[in-house]
C-alpha atoms as a PDB file:
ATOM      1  CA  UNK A   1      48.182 -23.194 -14.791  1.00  0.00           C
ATOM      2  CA  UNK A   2      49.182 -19.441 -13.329  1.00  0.00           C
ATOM      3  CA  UNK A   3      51.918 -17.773 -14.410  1.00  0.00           C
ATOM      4  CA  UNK A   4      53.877 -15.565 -12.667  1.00  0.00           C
ATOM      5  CA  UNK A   5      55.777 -13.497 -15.110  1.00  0.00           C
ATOM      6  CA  UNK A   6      55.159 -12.203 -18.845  1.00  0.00           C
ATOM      7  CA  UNK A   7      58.568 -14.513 -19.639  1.00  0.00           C
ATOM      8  CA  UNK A   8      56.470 -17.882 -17.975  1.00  0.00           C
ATOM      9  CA  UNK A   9      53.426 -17.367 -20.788  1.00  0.00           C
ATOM     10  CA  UNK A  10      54.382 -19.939 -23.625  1.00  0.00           C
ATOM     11  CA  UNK A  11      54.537 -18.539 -27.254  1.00  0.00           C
ATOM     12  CA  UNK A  12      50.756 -18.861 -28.753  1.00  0.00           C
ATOM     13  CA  UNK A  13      48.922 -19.751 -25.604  1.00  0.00           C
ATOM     14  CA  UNK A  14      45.475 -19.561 -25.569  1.00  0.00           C
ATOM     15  CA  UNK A  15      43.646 -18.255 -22.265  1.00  0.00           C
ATOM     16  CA  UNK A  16      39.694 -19.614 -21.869  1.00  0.00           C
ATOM     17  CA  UNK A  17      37.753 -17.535 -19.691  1.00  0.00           C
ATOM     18  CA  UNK A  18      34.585 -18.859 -17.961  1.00  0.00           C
ATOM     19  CA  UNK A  19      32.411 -16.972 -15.587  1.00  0.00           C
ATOM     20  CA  UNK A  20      30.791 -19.150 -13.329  1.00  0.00           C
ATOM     21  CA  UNK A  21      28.256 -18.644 -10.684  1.00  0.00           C
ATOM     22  CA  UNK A  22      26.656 -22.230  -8.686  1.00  0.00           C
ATOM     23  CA  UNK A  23      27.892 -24.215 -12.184  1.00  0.00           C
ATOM     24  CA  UNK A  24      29.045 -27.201 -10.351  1.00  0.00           C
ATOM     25  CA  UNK A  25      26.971 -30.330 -12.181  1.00  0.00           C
ATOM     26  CA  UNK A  26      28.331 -28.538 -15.151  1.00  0.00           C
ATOM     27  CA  UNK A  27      31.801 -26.906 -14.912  1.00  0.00           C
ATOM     28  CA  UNK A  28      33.669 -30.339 -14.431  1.00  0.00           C
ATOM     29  CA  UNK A  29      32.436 -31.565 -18.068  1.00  0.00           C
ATOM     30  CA  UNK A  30      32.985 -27.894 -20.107  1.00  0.00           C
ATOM     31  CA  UNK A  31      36.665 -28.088 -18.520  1.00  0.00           C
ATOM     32  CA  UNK A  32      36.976 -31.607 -19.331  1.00  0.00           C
ATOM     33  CA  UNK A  33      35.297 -31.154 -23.208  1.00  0.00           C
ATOM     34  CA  UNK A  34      37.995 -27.923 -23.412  1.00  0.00           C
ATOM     35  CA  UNK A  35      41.205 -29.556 -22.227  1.00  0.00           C
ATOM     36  CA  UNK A  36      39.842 -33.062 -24.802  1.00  0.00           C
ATOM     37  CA  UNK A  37      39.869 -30.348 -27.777  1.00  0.00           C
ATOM     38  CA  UNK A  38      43.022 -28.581 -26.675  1.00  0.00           C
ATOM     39  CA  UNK A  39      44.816 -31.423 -26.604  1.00  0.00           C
ATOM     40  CA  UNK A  40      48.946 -30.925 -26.641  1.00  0.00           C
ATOM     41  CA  UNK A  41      47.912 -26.781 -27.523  1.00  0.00           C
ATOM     42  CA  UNK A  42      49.349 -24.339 -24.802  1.00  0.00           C
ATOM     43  CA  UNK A  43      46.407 -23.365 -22.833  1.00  0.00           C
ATOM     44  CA  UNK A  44      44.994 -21.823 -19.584  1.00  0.00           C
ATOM     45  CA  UNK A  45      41.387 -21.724 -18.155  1.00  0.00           C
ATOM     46  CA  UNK A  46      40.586 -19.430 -15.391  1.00  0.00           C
ATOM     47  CA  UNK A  47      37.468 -19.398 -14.102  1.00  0.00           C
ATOM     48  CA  UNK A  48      35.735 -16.417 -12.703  1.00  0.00           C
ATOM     49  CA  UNK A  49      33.815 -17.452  -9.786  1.00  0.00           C
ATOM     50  CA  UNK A  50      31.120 -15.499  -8.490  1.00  0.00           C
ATOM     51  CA  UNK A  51      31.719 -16.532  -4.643  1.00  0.00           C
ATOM     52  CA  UNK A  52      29.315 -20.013  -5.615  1.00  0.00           C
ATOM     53  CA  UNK A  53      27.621 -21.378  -2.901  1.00  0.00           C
ATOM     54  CA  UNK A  54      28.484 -25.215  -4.592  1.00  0.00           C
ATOM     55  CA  UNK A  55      31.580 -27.240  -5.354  1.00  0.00           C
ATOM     56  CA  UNK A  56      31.835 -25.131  -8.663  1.00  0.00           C
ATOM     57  CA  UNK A  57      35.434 -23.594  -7.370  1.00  0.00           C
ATOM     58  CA  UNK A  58      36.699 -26.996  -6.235  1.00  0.00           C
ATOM     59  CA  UNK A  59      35.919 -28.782  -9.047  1.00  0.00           C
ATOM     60  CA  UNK A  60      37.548 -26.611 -11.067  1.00  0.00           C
ATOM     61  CA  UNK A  61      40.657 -26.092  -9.098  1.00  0.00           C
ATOM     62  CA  UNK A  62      41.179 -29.852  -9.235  1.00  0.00           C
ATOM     63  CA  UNK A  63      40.665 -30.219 -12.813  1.00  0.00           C
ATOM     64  CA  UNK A  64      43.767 -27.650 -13.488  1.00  0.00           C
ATOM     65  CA  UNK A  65      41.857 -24.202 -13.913  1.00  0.00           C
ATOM     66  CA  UNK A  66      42.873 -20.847 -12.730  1.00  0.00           C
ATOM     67  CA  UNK A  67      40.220 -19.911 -10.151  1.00  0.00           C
ATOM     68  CA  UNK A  68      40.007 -15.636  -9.222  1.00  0.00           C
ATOM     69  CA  UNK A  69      36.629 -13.687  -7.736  1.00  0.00           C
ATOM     70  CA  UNK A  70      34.325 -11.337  -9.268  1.00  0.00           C
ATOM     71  CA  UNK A  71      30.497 -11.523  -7.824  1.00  0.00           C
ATOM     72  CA  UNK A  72      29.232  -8.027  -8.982  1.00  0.00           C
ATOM     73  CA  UNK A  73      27.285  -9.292 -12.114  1.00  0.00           C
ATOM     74  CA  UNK A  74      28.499 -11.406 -15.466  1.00  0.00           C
ATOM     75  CA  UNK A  75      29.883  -8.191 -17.069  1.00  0.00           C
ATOM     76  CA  UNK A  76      32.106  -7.335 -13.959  1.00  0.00           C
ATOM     77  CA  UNK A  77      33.210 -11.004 -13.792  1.00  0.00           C
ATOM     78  CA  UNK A  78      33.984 -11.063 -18.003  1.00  0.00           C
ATOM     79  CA  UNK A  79      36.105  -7.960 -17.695  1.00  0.00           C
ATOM     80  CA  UNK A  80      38.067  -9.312 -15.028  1.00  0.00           C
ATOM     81  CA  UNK A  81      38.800 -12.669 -16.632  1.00  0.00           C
ATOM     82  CA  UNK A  82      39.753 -10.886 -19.883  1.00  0.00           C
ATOM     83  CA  UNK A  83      42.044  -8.578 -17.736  1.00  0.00           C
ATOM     84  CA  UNK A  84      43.991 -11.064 -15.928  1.00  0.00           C
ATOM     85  CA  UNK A  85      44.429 -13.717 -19.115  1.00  0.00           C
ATOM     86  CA  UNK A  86      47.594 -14.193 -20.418  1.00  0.00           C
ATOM     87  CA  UNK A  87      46.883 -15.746 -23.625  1.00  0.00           C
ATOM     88  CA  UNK A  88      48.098 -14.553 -27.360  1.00  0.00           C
ATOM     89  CA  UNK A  89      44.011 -15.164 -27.970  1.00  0.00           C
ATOM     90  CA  UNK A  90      41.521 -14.840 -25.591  1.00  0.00           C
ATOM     91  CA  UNK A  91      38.333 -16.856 -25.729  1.00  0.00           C
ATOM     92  CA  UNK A  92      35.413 -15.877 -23.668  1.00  0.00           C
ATOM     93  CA  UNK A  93      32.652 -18.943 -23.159  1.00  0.00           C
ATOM     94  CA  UNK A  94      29.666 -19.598 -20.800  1.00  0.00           C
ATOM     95  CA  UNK A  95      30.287 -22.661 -17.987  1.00  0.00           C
ATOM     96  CA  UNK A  96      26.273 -23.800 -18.392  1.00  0.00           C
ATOM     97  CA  UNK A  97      27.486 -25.984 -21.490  1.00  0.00           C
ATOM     98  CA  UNK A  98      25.622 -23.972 -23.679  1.00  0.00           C
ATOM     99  CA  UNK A  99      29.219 -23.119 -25.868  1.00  0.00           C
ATOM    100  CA  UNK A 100      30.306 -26.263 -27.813  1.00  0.00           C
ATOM    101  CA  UNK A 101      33.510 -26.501 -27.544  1.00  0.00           C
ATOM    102  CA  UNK A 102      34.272 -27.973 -30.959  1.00  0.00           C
ATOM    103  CA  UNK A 103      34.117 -24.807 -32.215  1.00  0.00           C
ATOM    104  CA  UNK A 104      37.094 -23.178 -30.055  1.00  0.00           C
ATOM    105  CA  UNK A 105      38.910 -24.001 -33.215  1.00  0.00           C
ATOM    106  CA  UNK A 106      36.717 -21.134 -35.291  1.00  0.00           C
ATOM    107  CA  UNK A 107      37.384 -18.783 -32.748  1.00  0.00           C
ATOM    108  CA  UNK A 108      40.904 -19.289 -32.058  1.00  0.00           C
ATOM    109  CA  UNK A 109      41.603 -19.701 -36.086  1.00  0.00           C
ATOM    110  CA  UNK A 110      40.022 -16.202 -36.637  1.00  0.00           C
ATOM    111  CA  UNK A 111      42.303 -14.219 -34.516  1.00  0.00           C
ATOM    112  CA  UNK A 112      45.468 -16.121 -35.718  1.00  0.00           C
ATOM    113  CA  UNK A 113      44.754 -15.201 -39.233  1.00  0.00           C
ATOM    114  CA  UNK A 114      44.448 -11.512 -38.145  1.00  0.00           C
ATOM    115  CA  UNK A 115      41.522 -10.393 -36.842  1.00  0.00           C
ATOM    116  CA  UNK A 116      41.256  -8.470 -33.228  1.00  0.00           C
ATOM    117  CA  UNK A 117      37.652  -9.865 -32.113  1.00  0.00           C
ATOM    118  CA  UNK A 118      35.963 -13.260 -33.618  1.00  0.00           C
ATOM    119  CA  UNK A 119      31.942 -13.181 -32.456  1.00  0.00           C
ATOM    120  CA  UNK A 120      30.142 -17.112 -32.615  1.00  0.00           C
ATOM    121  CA  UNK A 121      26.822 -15.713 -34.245  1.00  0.00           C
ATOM    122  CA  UNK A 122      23.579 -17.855 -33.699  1.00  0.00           C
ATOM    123  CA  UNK A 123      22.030 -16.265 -36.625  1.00  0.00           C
ATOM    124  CA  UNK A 124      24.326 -16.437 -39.608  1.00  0.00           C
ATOM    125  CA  UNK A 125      24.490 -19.420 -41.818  1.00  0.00           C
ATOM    126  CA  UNK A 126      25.417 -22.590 -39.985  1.00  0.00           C
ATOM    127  CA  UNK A 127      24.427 -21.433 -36.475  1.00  0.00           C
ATOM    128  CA  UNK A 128      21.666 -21.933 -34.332  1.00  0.00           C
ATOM    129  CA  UNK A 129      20.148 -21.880 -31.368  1.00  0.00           C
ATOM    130  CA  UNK A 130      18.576 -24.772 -29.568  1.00  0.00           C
ATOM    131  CA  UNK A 131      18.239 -22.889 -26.233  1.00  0.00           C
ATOM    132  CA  UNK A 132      16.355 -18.921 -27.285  1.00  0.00           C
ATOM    133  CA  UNK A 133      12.756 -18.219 -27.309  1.00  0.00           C
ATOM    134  CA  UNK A 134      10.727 -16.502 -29.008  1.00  0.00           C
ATOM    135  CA  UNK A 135      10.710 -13.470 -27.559  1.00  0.00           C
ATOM    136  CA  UNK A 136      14.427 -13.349 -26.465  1.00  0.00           C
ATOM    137  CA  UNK A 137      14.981 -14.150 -30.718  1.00  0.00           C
ATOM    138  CA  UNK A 138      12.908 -11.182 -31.235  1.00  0.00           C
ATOM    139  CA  UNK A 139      14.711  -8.854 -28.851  1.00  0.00           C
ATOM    140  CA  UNK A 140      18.018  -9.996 -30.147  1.00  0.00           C
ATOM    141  CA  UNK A 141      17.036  -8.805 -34.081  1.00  0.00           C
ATOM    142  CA  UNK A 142      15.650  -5.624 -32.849  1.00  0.00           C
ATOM    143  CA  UNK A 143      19.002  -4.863 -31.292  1.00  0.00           C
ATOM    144  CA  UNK A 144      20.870  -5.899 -33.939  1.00  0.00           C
ATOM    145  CA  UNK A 145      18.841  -3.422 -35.958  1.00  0.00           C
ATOM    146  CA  UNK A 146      19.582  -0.643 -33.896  1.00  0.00           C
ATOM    147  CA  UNK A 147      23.008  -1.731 -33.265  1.00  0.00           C
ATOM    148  CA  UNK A 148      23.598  -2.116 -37.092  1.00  0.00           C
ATOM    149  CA  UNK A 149      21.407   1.478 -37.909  1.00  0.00           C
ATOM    150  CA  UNK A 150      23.017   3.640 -34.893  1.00  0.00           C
ATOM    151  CA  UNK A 151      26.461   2.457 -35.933  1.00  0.00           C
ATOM    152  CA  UNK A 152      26.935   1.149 -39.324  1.00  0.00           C
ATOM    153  CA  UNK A 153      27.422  -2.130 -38.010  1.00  0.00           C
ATOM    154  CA  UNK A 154      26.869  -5.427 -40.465  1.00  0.00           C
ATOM    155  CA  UNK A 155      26.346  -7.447 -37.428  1.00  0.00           C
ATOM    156  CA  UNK A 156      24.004 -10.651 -37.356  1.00  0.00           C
ATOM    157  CA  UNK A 157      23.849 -11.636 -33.127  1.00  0.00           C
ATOM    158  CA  UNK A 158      24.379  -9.417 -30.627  1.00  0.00           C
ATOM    159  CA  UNK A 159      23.924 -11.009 -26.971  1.00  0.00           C
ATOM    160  CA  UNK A 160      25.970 -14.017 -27.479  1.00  0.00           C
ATOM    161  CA  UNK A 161      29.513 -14.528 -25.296  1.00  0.00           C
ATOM    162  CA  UNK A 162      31.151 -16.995 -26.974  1.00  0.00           C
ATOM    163  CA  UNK A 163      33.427 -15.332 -28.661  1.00  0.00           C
ATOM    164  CA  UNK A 164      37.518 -14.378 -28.668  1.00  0.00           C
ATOM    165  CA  UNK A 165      40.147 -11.419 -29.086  1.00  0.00           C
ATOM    166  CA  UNK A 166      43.408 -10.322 -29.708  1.00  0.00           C
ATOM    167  CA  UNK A 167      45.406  -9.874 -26.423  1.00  0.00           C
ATOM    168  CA  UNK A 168      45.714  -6.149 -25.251  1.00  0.00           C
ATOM    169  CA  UNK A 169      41.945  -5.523 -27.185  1.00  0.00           C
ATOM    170  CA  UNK A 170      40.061  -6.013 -24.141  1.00  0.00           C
ATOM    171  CA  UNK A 171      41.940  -3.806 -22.511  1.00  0.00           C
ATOM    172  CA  UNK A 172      41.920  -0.957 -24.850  1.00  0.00           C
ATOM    173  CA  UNK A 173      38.517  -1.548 -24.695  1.00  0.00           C
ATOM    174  CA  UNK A 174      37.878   0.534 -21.761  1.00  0.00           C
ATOM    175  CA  UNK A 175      35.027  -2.204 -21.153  1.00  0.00           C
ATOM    176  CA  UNK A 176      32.532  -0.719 -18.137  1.00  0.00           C
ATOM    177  CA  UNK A 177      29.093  -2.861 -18.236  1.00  0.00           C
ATOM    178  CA  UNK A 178      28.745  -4.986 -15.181  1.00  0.00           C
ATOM    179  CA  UNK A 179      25.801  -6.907 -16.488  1.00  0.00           C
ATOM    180  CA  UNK A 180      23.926  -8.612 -19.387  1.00  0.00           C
ATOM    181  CA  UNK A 181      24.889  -5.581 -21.420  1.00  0.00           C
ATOM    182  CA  UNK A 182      28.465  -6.790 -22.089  1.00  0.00           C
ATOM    183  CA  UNK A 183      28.079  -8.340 -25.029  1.00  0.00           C
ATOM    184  CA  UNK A 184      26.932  -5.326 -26.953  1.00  0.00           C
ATOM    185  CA  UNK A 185      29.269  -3.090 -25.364  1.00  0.00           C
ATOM    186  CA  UNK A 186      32.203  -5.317 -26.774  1.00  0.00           C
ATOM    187  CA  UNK A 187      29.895  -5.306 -30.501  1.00  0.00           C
ATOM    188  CA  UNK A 188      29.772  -1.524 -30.601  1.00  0.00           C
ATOM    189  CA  UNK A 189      32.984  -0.289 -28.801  1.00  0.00           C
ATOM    190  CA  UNK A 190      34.344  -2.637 -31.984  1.00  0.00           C
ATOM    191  CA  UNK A 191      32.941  -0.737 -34.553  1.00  0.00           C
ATOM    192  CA  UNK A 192      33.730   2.785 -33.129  1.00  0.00           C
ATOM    193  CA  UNK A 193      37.184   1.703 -32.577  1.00  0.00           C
ATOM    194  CA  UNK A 194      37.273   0.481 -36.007  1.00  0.00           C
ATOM    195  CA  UNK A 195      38.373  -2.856 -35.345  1.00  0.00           C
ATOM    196  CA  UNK A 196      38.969  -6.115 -37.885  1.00  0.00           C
ATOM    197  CA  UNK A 197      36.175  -8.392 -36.595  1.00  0.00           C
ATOM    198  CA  UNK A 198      34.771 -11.780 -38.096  1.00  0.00           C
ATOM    199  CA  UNK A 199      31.676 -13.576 -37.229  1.00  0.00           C
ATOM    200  CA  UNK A 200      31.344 -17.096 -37.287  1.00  0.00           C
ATOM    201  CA  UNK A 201      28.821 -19.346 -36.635  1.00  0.00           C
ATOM    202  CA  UNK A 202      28.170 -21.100 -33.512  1.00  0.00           C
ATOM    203  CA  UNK A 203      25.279 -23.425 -32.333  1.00  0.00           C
ATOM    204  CA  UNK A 204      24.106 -22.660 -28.861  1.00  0.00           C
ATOM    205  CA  UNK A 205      23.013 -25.645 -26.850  1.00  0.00           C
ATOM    206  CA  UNK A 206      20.244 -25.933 -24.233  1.00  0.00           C
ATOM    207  CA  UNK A 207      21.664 -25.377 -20.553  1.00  0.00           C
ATOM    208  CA  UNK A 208      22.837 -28.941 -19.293  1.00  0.00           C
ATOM    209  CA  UNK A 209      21.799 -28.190 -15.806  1.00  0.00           C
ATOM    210  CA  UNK A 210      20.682 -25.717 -13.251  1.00  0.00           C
ATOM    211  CA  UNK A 211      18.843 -22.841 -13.313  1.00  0.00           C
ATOM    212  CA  UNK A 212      19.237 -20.314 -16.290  1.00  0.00           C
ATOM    213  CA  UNK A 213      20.517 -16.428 -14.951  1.00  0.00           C
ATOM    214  CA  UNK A 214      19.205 -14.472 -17.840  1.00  0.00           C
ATOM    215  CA  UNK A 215      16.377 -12.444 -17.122  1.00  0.00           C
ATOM    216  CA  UNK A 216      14.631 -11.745 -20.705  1.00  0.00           C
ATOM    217  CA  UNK A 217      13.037  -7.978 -19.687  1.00  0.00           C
ATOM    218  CA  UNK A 218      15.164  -7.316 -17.014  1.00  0.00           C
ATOM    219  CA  UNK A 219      17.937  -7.800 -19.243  1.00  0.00           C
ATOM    220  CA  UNK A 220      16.697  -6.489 -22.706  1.00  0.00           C
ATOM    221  CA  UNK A 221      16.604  -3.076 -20.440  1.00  0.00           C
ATOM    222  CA  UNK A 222      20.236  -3.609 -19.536  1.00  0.00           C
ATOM    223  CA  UNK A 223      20.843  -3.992 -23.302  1.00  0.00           C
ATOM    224  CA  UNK A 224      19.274  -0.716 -24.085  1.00  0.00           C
ATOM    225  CA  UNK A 225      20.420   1.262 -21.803  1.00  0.00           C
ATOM    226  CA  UNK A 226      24.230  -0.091 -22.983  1.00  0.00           C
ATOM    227  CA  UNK A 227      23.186   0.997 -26.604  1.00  0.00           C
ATOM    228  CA  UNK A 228      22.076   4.572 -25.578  1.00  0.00           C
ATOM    229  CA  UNK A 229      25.316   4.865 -23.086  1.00  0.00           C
ATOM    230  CA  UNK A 230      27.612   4.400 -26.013  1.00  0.00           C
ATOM    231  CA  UNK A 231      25.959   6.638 -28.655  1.00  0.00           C
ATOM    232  CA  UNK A 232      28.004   9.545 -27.460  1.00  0.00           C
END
């Protein structure tokens, strides 16, 4: 549900923030799973649409989410879901059912016990992935090895978006990638800005449906060029 005024926003509500672009066989279920594991929790969704061509906005309207408009690219569209939550925590998930949502509990726990930024990691014990290639695994290590080398970073996944914060941390974020490269932006802006963050593991499922947006090279370029913007 919206709310109007800072005095509306119940005391530890949690805001889930879904980008979503043409997710409409899926978006209906993830809502669905969320609001199941939620339960009598204060909660809001809001959905980020990218101006989908489907039912992906109605279905979500009608199953209780917040629904605003960002089409520039998944970055753009994280940054303004992040910006207009309301929530005490903040969780950031994919709509392709890719994020279980069993583990919301993880994410929300690790901000509550004091931590500004929780990160679902594919590659730490207890995660997986049943959904990354070879290639994309190999991409993913060598940027955590630069990541980890440029900054001092202990970090073991990188370009993974299921993951939560501390509300006002986005914002002081400064956050400015518009693509793919968000998710390392968030992992090094972190580190410089010396902030508490956990990592916890997370098992990435395959798509359910539809047609994946990832780009491997297009994107792996996105993700360097993020690393070399934020050296300075």
């Amino acid at each position: 549900m919206p709310f109007t005024s800072v005095s509306d926003v119940p005391k530890g509500l949690v805001s889930i923030v879904i980008p979503a672009l043409n997710e409409e066989k899926n978006i209906g279920k993830l809502i669905g799973e969320v609001k199941r594991i939620m339960g009598g929790s204060p909660y809001e969704i809001v959905v980020v649409d990218g101006h989908s061509s489907d039912n992906t906005v109605g279905i979500a309207r009608r199953m209780g989410a917040s629904i605003i408009y960002d089409s520039v690219g998944k970055g753009s569209a994280l940054i303004t879901g992040l910006n207009a939550a309301k929530g005490e925590v903040i969780v950031s998930m994919d709509a392709d059912l890719s994020n279980e949502p069993r583990e919301l509990g993880l994410l929300i726990d690790g901000i509550r016990i004091g931590y500004d930024v929780c990160m679902g990691s594919r590659f730490m014990t207890g995660g997986n992935s049943e959904d990354i290639s070879f290639v994309r695994k190999l991409g993913n290590r060598f940027f955590v090895m630069l990541v980890n080398v440029i900054f001092a970073g202990s970090y073991s996944d990188m370009c993974y978006g299921y993951r939560s914060f501390r509300r006002g941390v986005p914002r002081k974020m400064h956050l400015k990638e518009k693509g793919f490269g968000i998710e390392t932006e968030i992992n090094i802006k972190a580190m410089k800005m010396g902030l508490r963050v956990l990592e916890v593991p997370s098992v990435e499922k395959k798509r359910a449906a539809g047609d994946p947006k990832l780009r491997t090279f297009r994107d792996g370029y996105a993700i360097l060029k993020t690393i070399i913007k934020n050296m300075g």
